[in-house]
Protein backbone atom coordinates (compact mmCIF):
# COMPACT_ATOMS: atom_id res chain seq x y z
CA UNK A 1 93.48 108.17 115.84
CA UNK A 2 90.24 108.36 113.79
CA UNK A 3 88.63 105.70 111.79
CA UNK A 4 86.87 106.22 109.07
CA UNK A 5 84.86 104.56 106.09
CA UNK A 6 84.75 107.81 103.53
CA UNK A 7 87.21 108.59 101.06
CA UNK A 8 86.08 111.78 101.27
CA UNK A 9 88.02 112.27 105.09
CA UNK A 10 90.86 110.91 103.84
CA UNK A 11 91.09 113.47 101.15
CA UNK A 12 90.64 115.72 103.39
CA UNK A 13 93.06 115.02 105.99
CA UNK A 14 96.11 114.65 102.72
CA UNK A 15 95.54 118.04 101.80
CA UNK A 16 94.66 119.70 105.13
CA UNK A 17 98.28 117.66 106.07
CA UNK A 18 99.86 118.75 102.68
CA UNK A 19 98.99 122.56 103.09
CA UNK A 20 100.23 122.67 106.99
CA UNK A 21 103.65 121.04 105.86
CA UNK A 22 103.94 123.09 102.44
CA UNK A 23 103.49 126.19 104.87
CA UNK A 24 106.98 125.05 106.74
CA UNK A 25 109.14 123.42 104.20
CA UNK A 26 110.21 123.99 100.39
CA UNK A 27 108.97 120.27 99.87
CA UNK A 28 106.86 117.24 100.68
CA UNK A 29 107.88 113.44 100.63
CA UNK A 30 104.74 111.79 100.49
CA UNK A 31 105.22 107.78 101.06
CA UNK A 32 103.14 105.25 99.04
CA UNK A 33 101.97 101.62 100.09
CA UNK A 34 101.73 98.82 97.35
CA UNK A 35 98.56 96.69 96.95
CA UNK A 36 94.98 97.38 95.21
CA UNK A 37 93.59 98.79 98.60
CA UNK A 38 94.46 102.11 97.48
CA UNK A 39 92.79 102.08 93.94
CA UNK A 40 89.23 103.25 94.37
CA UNK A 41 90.86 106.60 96.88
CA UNK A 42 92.60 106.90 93.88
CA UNK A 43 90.76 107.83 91.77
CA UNK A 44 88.52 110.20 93.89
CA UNK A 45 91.96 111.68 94.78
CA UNK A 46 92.62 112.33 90.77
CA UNK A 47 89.41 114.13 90.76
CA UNK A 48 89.35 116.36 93.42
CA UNK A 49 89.54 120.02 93.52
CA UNK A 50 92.20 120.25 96.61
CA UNK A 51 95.07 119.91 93.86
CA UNK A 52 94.00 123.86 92.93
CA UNK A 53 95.25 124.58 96.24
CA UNK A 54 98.40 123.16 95.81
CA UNK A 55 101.67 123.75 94.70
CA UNK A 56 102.33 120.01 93.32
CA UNK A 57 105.42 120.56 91.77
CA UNK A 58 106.55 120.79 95.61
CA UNK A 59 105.20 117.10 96.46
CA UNK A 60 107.65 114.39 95.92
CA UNK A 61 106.51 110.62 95.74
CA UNK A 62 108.47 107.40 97.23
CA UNK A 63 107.26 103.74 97.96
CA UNK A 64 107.24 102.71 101.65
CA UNK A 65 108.38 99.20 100.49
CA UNK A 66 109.15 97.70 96.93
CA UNK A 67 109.76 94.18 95.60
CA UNK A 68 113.01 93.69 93.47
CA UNK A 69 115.08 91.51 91.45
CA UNK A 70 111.55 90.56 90.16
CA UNK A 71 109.37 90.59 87.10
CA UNK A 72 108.28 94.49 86.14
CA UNK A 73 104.62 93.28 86.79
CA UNK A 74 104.97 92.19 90.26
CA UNK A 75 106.19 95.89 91.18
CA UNK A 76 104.38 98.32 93.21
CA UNK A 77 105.29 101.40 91.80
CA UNK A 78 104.39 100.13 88.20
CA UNK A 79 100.90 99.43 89.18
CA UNK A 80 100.83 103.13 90.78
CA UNK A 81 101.87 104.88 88.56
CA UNK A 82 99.78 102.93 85.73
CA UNK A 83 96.71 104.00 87.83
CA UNK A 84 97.37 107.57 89.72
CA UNK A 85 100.61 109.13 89.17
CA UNK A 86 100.95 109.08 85.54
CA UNK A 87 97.98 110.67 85.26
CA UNK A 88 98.31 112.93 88.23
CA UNK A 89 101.59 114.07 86.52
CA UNK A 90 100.13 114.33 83.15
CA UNK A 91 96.95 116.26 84.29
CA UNK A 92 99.14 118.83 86.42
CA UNK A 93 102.39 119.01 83.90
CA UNK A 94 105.00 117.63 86.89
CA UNK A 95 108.17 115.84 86.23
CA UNK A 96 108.66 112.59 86.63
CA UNK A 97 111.89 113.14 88.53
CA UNK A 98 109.23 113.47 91.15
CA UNK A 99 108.63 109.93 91.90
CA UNK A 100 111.58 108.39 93.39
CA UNK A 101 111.21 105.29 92.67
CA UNK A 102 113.70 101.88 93.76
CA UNK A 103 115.61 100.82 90.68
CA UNK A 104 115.39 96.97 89.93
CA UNK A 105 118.32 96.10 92.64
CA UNK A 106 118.04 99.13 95.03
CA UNK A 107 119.31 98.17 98.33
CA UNK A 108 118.05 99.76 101.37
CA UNK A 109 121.26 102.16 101.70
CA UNK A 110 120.81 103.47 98.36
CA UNK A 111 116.81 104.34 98.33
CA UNK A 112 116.95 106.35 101.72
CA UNK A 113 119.84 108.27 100.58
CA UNK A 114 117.61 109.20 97.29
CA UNK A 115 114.51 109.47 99.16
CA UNK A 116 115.13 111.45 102.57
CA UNK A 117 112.82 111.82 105.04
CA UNK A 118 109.19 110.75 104.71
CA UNK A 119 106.63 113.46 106.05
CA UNK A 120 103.33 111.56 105.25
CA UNK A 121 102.96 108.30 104.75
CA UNK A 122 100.27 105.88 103.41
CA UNK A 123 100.23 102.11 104.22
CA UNK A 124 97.88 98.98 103.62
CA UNK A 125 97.35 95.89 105.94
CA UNK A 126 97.90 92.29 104.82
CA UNK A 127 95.34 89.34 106.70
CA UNK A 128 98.25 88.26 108.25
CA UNK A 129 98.88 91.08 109.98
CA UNK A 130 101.78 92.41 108.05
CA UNK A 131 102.49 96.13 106.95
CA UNK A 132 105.20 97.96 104.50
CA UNK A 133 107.36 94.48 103.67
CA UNK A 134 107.18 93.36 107.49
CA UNK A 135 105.93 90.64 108.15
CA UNK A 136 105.05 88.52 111.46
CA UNK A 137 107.74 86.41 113.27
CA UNK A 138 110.21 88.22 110.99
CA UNK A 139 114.05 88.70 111.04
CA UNK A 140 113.91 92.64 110.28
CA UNK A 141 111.57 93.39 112.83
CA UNK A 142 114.14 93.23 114.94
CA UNK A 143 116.70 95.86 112.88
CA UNK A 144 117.69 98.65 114.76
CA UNK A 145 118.63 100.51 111.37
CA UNK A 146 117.01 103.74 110.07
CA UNK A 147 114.94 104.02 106.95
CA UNK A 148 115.03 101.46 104.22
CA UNK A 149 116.55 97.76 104.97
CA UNK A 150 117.16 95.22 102.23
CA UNK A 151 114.35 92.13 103.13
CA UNK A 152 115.73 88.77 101.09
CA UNK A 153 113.80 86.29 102.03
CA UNK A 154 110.41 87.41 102.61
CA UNK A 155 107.78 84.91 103.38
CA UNK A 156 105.85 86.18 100.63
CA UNK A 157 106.86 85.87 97.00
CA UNK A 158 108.98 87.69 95.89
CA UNK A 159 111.10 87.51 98.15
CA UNK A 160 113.74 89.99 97.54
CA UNK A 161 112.30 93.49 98.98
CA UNK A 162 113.44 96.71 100.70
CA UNK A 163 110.79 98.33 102.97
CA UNK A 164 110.80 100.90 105.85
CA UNK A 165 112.08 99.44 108.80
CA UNK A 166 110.31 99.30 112.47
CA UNK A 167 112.03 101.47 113.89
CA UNK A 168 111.82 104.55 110.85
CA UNK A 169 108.06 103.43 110.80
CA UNK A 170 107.29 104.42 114.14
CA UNK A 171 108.87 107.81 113.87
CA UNK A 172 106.44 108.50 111.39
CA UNK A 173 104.21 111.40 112.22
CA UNK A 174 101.23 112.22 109.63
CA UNK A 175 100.08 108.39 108.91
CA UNK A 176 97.01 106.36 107.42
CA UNK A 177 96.75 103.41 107.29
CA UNK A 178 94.17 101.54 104.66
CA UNK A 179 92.70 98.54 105.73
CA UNK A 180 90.36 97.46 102.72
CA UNK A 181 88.41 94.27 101.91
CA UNK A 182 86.74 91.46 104.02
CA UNK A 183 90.46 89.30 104.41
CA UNK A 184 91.69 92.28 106.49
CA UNK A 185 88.92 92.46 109.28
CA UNK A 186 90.69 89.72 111.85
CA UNK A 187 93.88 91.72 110.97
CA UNK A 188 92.52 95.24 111.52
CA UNK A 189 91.17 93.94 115.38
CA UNK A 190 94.31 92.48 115.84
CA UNK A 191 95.90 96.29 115.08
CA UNK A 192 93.40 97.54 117.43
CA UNK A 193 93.62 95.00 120.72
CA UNK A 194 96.51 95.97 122.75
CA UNK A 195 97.59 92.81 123.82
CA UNK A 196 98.99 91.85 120.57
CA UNK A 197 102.60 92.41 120.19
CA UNK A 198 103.77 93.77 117.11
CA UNK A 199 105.32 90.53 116.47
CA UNK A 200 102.42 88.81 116.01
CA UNK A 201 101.03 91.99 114.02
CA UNK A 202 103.76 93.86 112.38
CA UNK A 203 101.28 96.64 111.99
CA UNK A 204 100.60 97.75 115.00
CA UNK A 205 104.41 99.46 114.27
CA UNK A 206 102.29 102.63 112.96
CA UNK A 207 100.85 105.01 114.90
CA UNK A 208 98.10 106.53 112.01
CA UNK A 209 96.51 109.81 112.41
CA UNK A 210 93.68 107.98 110.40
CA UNK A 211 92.38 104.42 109.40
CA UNK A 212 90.19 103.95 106.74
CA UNK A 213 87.97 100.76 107.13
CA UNK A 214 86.29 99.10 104.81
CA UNK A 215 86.16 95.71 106.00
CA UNK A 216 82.96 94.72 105.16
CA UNK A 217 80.52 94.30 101.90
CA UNK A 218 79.33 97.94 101.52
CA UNK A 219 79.64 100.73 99.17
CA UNK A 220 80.17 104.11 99.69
């Protein structure tokens, strides 16, 4: 596992990742956390010249967790497309059937039928130590199903979800995990101290090829 605090590794490790897969497969399912952390990558992402390298109409999108039965605005994949895959999609002319997104009352059965297998993965860290829609001292931590589970009472509102489940995130091979702002620093130690149980810290479910930290004031 490598930590890092530059955008610029993490772009580099998606498309070095991206290019090894696209070598061995006719497509990519590339999984996408919710939250702000992501925005600022983003946009570096958008801007980068590793897309010339790439065939993106092979790259298919999916959420690693979603709310539903909720507002529009309190959606994840509204707020990412809004900010990177619209224009990802408009700058590179790729269908939207590309994102598979979770309709308003997708259950878990439904989404991982549509979405398939997940070959990289990107997922955020809340303070209190939860990951995807897991969160600590949880129910569904302790489902022993594959893929996406239906969440309805999450601690956090709202609480109708479907996320990943424990045991489908640990399979996971090519992971990052972004753990961004100064809220997430007591969470990120917890991820990295052994004796917490994943109980206590839902994330330390992952096992991430690469952190990005940027837990403190700084710029980079």
């Amino acid at each position: 596992m490598k930590i890092t605090h530059s955008y610029s590794d993490i772009t580099n490790w998606f498309f070095s990742t991206l290019q090894l897969l696209l070598q061995k497969q006719a497509t990519v399912m590339v999984g996408l956390g919710g939250g702000s952390s992501f925005n600022s990558w983003y946009l570096e992402l958008l801007d980068s010249d590793g897309w010339k390298n790439i065939e993106t109409s092979r790259i298919r999108w999916c959420m690693t967790d979603e709310r539903v039965n909720c507002d529009i605005s309190e959606r994840n994949d509204e707020h990412i497309w809004d900010v990177f895959l619209w224009p990802l999609f408009e700058k590179y002319g790729i269908s939207e059937a590309n994102f598979i997104r979770p309709t308003m009352d997708s259950d878990g059965a439904e989404y991982s039928e549509r979405v398939g297998n997940i070959d990289i993965a990107f997922f955020g860290i809340g303070p209190d130590g939860h990951t995807a829609s897991l969160f600590p001292h949880h129910p569904a931590l302790s489902s022993g199903k594959e893929w996406f589970i239906q969440i309805d009472n999450a601690p956090k509102l709202p609480p109708e979800r479907i996320s990943l489940s424990p045991k489908s995130i640990q399979i996971l091979w090519h992971v990052c995990l972004f753990a961004v702002w100064e809220s997430k620093k007591e969470a990120l130690a917890k991820f990295l101290d052994e004796t917490v149980s994943t109980d206590d810290c839902p994330v330390k479910l992952l096992r991430p090829e690469i952190v990005f930290e940027l837990t403190r004031r700084s710029h980079i």
